[in-house]
PDB file of N, CA and C in Angstrom:
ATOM      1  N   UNK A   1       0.817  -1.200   0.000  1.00  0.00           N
ATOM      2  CA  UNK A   1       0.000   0.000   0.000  1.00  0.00           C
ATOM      3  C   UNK A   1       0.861   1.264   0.000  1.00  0.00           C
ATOM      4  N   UNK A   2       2.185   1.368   0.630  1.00  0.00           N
ATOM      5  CA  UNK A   2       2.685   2.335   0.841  1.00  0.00           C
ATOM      6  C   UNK A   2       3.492   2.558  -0.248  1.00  0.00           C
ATOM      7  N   UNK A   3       3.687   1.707  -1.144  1.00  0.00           N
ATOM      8  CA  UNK A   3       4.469   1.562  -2.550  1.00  0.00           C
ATOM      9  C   UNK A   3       3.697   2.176  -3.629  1.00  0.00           C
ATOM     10  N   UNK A   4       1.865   1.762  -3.626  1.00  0.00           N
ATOM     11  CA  UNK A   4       0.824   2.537  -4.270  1.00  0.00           C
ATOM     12  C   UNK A   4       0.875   3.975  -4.159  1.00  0.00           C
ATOM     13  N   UNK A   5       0.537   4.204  -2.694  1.00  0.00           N
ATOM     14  CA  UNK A   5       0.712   5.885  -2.149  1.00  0.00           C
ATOM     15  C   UNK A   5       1.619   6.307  -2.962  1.00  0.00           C
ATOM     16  N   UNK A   6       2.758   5.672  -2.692  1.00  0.00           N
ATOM     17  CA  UNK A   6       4.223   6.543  -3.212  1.00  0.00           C
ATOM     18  C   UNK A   6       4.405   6.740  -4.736  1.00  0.00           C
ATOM     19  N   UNK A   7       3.527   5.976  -5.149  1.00  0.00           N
ATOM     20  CA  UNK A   7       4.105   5.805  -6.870  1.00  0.00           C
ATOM     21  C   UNK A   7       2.943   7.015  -7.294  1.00  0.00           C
ATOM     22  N   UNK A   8       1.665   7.111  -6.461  1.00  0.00           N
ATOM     23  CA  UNK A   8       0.355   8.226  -7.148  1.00  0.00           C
ATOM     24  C   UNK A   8       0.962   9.600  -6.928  1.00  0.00           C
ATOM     25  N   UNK A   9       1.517   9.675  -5.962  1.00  0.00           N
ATOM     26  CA  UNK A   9       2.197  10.548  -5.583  1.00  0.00           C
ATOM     27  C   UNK A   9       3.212  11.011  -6.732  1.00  0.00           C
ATOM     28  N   UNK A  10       4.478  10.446  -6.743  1.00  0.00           N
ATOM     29  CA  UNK A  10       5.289  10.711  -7.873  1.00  0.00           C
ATOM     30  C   UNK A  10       5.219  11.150  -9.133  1.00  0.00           C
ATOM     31  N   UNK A  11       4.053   9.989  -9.825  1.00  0.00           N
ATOM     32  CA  UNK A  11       3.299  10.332 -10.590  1.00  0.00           C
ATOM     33  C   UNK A  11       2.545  11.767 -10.630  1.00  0.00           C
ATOM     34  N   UNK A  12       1.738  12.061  -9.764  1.00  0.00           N
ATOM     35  CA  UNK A  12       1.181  12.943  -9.959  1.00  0.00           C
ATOM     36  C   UNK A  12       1.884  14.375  -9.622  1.00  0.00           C
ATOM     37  N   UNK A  13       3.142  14.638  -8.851  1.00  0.00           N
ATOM     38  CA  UNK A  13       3.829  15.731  -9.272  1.00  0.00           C
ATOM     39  C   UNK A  13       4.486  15.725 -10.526  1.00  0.00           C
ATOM     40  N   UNK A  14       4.968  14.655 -10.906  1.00  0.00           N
ATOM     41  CA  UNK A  14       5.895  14.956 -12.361  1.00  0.00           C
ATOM     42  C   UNK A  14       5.212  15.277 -13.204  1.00  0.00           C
ATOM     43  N   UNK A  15       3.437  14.820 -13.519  1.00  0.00           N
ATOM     44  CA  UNK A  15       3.099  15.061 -14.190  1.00  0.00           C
ATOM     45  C   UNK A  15       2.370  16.336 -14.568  1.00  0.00           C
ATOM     46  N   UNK A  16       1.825  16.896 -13.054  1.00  0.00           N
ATOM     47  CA  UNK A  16       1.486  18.100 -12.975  1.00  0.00           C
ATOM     48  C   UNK A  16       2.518  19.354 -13.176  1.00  0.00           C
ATOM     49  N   UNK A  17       4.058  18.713 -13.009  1.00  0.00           N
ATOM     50  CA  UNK A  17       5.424  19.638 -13.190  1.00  0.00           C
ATOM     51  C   UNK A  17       5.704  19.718 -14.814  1.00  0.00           C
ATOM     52  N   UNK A  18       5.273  18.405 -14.977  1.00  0.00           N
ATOM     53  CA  UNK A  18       5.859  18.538 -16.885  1.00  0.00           C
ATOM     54  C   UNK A  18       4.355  18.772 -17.704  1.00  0.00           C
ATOM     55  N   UNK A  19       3.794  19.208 -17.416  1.00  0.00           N
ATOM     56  CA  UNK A  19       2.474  19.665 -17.980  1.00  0.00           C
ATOM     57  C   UNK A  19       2.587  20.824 -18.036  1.00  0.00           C
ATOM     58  N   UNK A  20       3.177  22.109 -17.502  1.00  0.00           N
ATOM     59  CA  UNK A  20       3.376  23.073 -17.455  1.00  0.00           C
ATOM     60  C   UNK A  20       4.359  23.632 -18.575  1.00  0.00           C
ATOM     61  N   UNK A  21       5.283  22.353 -19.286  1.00  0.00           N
ATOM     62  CA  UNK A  21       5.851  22.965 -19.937  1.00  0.00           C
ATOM     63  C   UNK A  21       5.985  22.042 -20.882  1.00  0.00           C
ATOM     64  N   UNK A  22       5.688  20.904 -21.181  1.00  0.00           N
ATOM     65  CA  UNK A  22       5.988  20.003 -22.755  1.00  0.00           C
ATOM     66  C   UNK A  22       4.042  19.916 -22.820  1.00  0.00           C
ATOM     67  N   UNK A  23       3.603  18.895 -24.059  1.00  0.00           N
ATOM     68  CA  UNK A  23       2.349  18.862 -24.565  1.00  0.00           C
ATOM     69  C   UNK A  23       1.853  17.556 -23.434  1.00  0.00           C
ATOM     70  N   UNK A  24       1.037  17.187 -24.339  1.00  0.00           N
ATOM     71  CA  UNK A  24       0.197  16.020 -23.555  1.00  0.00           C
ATOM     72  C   UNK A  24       1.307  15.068 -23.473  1.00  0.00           C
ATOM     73  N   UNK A  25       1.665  14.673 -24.070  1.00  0.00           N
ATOM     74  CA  UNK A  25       2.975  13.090 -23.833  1.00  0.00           C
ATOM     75  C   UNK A  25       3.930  13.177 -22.626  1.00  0.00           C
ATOM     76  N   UNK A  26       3.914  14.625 -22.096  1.00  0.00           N
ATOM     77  CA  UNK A  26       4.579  14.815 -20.897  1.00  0.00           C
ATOM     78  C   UNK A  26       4.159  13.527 -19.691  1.00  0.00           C
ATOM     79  N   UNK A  27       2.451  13.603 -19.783  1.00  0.00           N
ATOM     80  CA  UNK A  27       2.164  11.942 -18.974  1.00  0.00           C
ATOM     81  C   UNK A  27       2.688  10.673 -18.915  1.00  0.00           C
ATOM     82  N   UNK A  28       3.174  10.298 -20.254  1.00  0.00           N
ATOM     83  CA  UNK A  28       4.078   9.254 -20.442  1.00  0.00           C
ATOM     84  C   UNK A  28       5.479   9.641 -19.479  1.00  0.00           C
ATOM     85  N   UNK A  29       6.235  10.778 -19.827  1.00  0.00           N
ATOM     86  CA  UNK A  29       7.560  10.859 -19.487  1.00  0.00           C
ATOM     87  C   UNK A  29       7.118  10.564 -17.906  1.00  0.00           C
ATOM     88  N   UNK A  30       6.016  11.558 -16.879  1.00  0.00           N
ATOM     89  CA  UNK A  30       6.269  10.987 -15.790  1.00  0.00           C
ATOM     90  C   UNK A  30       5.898   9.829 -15.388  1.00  0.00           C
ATOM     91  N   UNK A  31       4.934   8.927 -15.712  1.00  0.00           N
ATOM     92  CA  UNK A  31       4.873   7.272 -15.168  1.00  0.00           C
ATOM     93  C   UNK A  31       5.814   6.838 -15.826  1.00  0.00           C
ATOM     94  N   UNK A  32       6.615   6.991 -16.860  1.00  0.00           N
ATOM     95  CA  UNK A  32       7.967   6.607 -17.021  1.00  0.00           C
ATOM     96  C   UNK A  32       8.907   6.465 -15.771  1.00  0.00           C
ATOM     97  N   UNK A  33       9.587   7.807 -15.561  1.00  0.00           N
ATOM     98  CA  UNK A  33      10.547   7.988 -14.787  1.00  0.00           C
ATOM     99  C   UNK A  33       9.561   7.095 -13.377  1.00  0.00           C
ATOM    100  N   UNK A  34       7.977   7.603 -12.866  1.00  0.00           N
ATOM    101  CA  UNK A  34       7.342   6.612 -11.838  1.00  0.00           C
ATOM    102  C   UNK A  34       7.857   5.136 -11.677  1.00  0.00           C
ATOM    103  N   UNK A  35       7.890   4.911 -12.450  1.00  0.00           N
ATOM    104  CA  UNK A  35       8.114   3.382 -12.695  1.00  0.00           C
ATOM    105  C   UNK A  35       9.218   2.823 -12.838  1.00  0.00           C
ATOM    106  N   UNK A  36      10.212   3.701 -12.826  1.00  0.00           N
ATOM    107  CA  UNK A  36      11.757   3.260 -12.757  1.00  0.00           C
ATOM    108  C   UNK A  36      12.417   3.600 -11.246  1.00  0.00           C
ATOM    109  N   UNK A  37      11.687   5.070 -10.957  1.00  0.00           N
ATOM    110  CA  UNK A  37      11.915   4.890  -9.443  1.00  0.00           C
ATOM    111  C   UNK A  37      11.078   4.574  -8.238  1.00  0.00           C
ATOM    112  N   UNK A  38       9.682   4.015  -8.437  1.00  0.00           N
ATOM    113  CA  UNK A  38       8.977   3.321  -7.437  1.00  0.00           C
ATOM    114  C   UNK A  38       8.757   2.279  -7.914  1.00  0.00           C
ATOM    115  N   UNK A  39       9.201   0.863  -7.719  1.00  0.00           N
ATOM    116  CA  UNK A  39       9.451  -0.537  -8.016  1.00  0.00           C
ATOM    117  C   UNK A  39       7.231  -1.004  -7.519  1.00  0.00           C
ATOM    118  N   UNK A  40       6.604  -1.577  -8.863  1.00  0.00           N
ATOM    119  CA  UNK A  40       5.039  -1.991  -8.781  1.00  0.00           C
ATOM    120  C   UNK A  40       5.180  -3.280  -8.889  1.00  0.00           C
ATOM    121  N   UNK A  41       4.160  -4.093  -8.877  1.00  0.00           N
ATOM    122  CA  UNK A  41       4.205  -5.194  -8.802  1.00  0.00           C
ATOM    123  C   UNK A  41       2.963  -5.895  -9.646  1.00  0.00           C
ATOM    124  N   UNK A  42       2.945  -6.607 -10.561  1.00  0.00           N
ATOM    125  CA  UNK A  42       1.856  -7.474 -11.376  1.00  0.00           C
ATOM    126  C   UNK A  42       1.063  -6.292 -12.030  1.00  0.00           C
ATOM    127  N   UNK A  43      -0.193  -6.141 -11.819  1.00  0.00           N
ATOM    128  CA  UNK A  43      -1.024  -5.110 -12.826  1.00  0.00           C
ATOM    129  C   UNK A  43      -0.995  -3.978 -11.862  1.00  0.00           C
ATOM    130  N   UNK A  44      -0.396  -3.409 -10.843  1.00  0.00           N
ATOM    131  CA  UNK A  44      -0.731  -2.128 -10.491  1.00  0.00           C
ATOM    132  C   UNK A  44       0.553  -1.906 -11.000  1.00  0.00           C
ATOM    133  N   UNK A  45       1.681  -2.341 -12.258  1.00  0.00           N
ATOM    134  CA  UNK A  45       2.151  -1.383 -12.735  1.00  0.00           C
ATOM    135  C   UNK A  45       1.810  -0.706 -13.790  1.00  0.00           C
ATOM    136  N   UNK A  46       0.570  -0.917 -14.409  1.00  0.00           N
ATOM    137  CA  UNK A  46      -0.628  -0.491 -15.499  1.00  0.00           C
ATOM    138  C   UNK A  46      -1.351   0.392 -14.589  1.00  0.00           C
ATOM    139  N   UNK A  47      -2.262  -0.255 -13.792  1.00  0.00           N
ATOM    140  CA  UNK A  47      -3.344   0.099 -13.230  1.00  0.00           C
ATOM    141  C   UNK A  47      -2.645   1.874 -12.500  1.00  0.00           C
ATOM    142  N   UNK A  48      -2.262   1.505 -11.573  1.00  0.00           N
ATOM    143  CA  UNK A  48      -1.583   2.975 -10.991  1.00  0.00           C
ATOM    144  C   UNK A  48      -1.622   3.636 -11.750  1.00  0.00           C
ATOM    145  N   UNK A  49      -0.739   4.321 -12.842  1.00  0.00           N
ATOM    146  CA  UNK A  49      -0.182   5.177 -13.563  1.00  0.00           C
ATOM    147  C   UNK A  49      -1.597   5.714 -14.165  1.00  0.00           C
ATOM    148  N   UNK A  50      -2.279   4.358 -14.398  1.00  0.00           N
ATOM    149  CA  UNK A  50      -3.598   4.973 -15.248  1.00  0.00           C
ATOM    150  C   UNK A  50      -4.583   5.501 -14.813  1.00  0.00           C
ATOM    151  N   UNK A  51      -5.240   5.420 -13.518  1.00  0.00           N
ATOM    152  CA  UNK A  51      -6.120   5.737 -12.683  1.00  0.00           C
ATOM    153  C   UNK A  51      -5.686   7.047 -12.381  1.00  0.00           C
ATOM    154  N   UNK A  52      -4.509   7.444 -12.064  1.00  0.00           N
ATOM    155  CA  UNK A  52      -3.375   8.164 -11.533  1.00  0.00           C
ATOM    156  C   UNK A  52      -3.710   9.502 -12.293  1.00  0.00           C
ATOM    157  N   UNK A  53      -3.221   9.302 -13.649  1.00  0.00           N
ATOM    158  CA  UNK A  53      -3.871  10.575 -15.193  1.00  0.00           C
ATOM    159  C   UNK A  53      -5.063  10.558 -15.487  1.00  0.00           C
ATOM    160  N   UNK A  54      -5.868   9.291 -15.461  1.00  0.00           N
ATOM    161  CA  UNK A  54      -7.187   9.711 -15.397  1.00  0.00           C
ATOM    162  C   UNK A  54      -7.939  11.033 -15.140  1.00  0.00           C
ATOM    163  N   UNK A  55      -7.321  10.145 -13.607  1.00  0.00           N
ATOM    164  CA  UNK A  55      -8.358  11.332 -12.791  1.00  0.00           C
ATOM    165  C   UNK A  55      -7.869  12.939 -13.076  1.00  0.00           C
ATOM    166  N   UNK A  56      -6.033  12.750 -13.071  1.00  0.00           N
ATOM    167  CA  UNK A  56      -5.848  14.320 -13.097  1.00  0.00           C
ATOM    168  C   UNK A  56      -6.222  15.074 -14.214  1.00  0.00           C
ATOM    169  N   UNK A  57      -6.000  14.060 -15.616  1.00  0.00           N
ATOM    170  CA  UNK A  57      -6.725  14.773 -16.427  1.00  0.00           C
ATOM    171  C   UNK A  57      -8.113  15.338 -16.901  1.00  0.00           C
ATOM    172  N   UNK A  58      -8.816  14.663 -16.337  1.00  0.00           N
ATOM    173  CA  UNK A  58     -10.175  15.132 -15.830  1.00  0.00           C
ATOM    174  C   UNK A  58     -10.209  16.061 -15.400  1.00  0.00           C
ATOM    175  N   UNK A  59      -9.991  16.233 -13.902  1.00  0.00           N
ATOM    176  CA  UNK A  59      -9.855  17.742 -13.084  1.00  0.00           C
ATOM    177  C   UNK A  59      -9.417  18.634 -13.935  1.00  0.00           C
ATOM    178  N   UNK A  60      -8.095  17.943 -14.468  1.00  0.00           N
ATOM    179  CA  UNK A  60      -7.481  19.359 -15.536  1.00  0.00           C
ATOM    180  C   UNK A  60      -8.316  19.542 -16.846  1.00  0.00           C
ATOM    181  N   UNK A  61      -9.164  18.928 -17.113  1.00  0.00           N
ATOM    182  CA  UNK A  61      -9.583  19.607 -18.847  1.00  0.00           C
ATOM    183  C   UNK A  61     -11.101  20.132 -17.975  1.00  0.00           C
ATOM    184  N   UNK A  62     -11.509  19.616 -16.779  1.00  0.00           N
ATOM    185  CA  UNK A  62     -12.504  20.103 -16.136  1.00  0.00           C
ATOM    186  C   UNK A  62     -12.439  21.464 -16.109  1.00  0.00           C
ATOM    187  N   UNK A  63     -11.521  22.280 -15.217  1.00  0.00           N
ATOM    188  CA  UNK A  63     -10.782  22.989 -14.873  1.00  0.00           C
ATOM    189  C   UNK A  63     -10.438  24.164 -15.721  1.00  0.00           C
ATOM    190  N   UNK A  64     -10.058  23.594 -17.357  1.00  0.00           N
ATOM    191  CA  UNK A  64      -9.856  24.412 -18.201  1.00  0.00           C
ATOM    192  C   UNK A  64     -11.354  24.605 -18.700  1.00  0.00           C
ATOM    193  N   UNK A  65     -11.843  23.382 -19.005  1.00  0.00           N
ATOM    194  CA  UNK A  65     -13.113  24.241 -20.018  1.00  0.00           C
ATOM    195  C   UNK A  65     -14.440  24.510 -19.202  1.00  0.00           C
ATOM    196  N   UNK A  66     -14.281  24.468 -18.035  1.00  0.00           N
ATOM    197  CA  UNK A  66     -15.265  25.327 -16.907  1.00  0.00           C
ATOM    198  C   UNK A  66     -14.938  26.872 -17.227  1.00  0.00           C
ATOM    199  N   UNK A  67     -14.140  27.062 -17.126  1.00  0.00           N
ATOM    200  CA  UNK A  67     -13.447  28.298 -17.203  1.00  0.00           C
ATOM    201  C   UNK A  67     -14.409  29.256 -18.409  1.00  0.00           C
ATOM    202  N   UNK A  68     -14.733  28.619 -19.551  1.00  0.00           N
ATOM    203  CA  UNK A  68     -15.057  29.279 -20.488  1.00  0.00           C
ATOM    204  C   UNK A  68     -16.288  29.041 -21.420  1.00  0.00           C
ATOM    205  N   UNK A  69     -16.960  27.741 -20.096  1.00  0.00           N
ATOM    206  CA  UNK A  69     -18.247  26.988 -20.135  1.00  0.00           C
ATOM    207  C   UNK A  69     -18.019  26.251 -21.728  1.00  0.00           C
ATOM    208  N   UNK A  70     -17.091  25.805 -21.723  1.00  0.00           N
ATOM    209  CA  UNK A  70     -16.678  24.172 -22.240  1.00  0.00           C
ATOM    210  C   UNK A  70     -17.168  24.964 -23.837  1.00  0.00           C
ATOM    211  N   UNK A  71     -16.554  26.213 -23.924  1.00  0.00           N
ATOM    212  CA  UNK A  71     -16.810  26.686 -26.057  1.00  0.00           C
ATOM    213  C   UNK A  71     -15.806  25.305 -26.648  1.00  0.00           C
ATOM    214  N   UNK A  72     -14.846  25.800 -26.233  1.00  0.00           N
ATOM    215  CA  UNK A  72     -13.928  24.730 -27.611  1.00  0.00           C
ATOM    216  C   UNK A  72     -14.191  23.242 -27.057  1.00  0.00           C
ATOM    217  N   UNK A  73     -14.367  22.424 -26.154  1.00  0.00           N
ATOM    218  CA  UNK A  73     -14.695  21.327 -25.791  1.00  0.00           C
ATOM    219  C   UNK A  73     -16.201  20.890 -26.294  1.00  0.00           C
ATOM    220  N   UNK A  74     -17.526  21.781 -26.218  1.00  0.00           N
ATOM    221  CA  UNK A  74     -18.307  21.521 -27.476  1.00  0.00           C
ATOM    222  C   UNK A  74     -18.177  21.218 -28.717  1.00  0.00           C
ATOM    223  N   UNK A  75     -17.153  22.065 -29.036  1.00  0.00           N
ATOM    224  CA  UNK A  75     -16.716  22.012 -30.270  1.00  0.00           C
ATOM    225  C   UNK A  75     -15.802  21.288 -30.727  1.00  0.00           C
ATOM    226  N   UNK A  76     -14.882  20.538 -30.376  1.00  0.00           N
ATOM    227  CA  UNK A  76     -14.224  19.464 -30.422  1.00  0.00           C
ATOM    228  C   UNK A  76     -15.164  18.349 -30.400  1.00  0.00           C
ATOM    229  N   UNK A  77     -16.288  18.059 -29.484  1.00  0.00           N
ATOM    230  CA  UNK A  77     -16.797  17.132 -29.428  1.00  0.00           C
ATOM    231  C   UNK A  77     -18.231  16.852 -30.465  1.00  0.00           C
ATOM    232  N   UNK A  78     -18.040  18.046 -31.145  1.00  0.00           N
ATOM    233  CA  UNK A  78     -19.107  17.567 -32.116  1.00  0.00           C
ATOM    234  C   UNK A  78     -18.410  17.745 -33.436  1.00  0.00           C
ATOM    235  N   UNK A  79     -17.139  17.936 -33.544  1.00  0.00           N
ATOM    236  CA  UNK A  79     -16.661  16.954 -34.814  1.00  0.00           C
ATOM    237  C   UNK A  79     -16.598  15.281 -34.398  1.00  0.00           C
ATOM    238  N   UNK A  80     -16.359  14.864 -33.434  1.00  0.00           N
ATOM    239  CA  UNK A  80     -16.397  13.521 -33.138  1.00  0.00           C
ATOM    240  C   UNK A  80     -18.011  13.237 -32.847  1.00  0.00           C
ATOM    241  N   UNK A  81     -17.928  11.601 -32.668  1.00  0.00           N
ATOM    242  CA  UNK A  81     -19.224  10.869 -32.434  1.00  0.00           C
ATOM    243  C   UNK A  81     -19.413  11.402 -31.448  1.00  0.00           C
ATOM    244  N   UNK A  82     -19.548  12.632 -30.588  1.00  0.00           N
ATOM    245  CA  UNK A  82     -20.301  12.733 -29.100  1.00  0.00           C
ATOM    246  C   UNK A  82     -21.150  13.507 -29.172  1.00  0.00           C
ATOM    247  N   UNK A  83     -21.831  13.938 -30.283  1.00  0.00           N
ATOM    248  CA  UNK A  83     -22.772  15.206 -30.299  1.00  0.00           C
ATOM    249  C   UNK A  83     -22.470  15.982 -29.464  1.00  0.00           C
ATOM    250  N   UNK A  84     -21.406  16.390 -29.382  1.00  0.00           N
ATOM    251  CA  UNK A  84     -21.039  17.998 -29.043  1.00  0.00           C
ATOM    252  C   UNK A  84     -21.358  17.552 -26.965  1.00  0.00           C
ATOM    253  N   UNK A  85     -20.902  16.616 -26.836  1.00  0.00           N
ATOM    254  CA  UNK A  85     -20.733  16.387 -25.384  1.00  0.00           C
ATOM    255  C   UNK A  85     -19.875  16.280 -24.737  1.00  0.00           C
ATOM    256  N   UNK A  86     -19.218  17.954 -24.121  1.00  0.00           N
ATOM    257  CA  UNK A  86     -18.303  18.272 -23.496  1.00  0.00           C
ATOM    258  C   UNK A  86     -17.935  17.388 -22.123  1.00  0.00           C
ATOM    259  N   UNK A  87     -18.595  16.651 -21.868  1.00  0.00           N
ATOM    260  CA  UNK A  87     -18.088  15.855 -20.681  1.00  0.00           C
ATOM    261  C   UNK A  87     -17.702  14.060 -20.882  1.00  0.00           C
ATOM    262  N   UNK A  88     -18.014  14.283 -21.984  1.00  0.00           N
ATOM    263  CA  UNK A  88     -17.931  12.728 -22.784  1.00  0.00           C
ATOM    264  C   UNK A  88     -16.417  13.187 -23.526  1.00  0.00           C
ATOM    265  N   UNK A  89     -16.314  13.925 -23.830  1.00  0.00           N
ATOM    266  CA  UNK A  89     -15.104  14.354 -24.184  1.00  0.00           C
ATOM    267  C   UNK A  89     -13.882  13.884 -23.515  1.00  0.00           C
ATOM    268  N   UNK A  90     -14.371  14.724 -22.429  1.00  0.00           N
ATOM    269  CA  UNK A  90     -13.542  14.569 -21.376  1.00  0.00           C
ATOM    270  C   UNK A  90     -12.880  12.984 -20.750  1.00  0.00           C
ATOM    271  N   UNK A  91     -14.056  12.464 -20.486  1.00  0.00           N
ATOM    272  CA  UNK A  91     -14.180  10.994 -20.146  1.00  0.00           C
ATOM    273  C   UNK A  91     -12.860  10.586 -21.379  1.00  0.00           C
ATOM    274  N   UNK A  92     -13.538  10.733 -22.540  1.00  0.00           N
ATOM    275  CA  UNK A  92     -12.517  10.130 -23.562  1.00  0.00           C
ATOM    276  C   UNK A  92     -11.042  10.239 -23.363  1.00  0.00           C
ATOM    277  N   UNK A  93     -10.590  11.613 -23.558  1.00  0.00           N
ATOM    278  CA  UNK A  93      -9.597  12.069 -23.725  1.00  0.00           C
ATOM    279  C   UNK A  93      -8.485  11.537 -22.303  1.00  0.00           C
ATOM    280  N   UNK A  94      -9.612  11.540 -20.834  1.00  0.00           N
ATOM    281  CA  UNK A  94      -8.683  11.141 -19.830  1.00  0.00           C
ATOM    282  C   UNK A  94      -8.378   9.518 -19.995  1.00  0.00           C
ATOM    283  N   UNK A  95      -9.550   9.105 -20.584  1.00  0.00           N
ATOM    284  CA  UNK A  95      -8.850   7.162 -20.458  1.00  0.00           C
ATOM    285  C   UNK A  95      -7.570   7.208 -21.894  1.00  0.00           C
ATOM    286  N   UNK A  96      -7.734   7.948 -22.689  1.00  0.00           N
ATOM    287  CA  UNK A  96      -6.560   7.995 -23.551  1.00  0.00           C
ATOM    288  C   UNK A  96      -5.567   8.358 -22.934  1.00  0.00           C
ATOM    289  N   UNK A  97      -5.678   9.398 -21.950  1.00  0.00           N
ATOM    290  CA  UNK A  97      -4.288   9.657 -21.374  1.00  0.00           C
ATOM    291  C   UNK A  97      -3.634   8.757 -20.446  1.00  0.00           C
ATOM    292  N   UNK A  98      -5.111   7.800 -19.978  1.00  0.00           N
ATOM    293  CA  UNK A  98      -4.449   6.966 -18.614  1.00  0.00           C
ATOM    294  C   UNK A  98      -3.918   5.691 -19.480  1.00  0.00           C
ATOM    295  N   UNK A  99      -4.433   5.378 -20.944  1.00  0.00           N
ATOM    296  CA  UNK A  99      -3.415   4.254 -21.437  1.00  0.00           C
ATOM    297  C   UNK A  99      -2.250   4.572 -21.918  1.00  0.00           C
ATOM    298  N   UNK A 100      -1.731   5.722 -22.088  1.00  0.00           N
ATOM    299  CA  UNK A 100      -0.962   6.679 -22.610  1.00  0.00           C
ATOM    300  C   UNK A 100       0.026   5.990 -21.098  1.00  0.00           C
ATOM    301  N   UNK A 101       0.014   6.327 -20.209  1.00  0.00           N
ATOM    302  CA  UNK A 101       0.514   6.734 -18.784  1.00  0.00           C
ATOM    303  C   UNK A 101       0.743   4.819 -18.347  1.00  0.00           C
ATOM    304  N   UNK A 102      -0.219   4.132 -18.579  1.00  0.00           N
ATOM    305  CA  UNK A 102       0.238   2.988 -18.355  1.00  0.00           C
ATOM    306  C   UNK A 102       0.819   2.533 -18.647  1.00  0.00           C
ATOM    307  N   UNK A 103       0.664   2.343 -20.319  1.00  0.00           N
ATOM    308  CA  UNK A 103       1.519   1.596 -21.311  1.00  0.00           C
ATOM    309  C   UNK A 103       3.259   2.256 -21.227  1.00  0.00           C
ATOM    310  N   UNK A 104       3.662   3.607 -21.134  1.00  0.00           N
ATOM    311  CA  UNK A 104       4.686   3.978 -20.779  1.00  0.00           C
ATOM    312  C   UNK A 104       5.451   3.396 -19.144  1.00  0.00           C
ATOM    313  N   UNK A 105       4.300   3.383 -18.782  1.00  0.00           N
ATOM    314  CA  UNK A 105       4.873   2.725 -16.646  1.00  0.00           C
ATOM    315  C   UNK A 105       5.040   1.071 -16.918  1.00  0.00           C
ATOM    316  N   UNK A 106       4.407   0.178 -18.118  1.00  0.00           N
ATOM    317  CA  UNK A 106       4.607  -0.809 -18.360  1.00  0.00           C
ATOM    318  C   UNK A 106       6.585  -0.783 -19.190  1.00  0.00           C
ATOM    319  N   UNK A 107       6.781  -0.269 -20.095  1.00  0.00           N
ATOM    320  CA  UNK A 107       7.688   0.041 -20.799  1.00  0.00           C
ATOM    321  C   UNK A 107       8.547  -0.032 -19.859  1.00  0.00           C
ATOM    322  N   UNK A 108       8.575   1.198 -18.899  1.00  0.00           N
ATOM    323  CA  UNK A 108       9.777   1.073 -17.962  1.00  0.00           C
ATOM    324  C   UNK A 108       9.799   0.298 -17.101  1.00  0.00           C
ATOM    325  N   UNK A 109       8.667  -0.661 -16.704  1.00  0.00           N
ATOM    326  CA  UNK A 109       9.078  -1.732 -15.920  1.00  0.00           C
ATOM    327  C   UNK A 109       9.871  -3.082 -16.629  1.00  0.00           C
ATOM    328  N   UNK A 110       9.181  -2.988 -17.689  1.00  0.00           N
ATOM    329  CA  UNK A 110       9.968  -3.981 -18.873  1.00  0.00           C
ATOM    330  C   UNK A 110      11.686  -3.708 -18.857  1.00  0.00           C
ATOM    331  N   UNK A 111      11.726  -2.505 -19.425  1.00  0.00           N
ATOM    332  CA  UNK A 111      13.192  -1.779 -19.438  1.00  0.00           C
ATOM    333  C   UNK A 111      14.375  -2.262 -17.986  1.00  0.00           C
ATOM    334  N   UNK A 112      13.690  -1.973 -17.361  1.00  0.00           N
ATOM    335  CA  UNK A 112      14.202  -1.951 -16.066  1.00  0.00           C
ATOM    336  C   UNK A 112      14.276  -3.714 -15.431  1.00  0.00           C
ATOM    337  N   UNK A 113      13.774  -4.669 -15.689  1.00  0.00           N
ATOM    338  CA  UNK A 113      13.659  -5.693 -15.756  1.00  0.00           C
ATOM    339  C   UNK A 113      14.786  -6.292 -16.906  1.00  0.00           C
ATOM    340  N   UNK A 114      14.876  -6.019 -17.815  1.00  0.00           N
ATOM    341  CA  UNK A 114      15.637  -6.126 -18.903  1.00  0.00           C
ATOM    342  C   UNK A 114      16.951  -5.910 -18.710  1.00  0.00           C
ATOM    343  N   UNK A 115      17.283  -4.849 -18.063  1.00  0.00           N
ATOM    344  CA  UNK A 115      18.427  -4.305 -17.496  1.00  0.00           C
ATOM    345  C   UNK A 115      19.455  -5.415 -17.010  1.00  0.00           C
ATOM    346  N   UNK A 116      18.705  -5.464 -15.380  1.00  0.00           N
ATOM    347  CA  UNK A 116      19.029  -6.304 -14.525  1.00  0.00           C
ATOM    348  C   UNK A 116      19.318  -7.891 -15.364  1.00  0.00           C
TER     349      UNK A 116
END
């Protein structure tokens, strides 16, 4: 449990630190580096990382398109299949980011396994 704590944790400053200044793939780089320096075990080295961006990306596109009562997030979402449903959007875009975030925390556990 205290290995979980520690890795949401990690995760979620690097990613909130490198969001500030690279694009979306910045999520990958931090459950990357997560996952090379907090050692997971079986599927919470998927699961973590992903639940982890999920949620923050949620809050964060929440966050942004509250701000401006979701204009361009309508509008993004009704070129796609969501009829213009700014919160379905959302939903989308965060499970893309949390396989984004896993599949990279998988990589470096591979890597790092490989190593050794």
């Amino acid at each position: 449990m205290k290995q979980l704590l520690k890795s949401v944790t990690v995760t979620l400053l690097l990613a909130i630190g490198l969001a500030l200044f690279l694009p979306w793939w910045s999520v990958m780089v931090a459950a990357f580096i997560s996952a090379l320096l907090v050692p997971l075990k079986k599927a919470a080295v998927f699961v973590v990382p992903f639940f982890t961006i999920l949620i923050f990306w949620a809050i964060y596109a929440y966050v942004l398109g509250s701000s401006n009562d979701f204009i361009l997030a309508k509008k993004v979402a009704s070129l796609l299949p969501l009829n213009g449903n700014a919160y379905l959007l959302i939903l989308v875009a965060s499970i893309l980011g949390g396989l984004a975030a896993g599949l990279a925390s998988m990589l470096a556990h591979q890597t790092k396994s490989m190593i050794k």
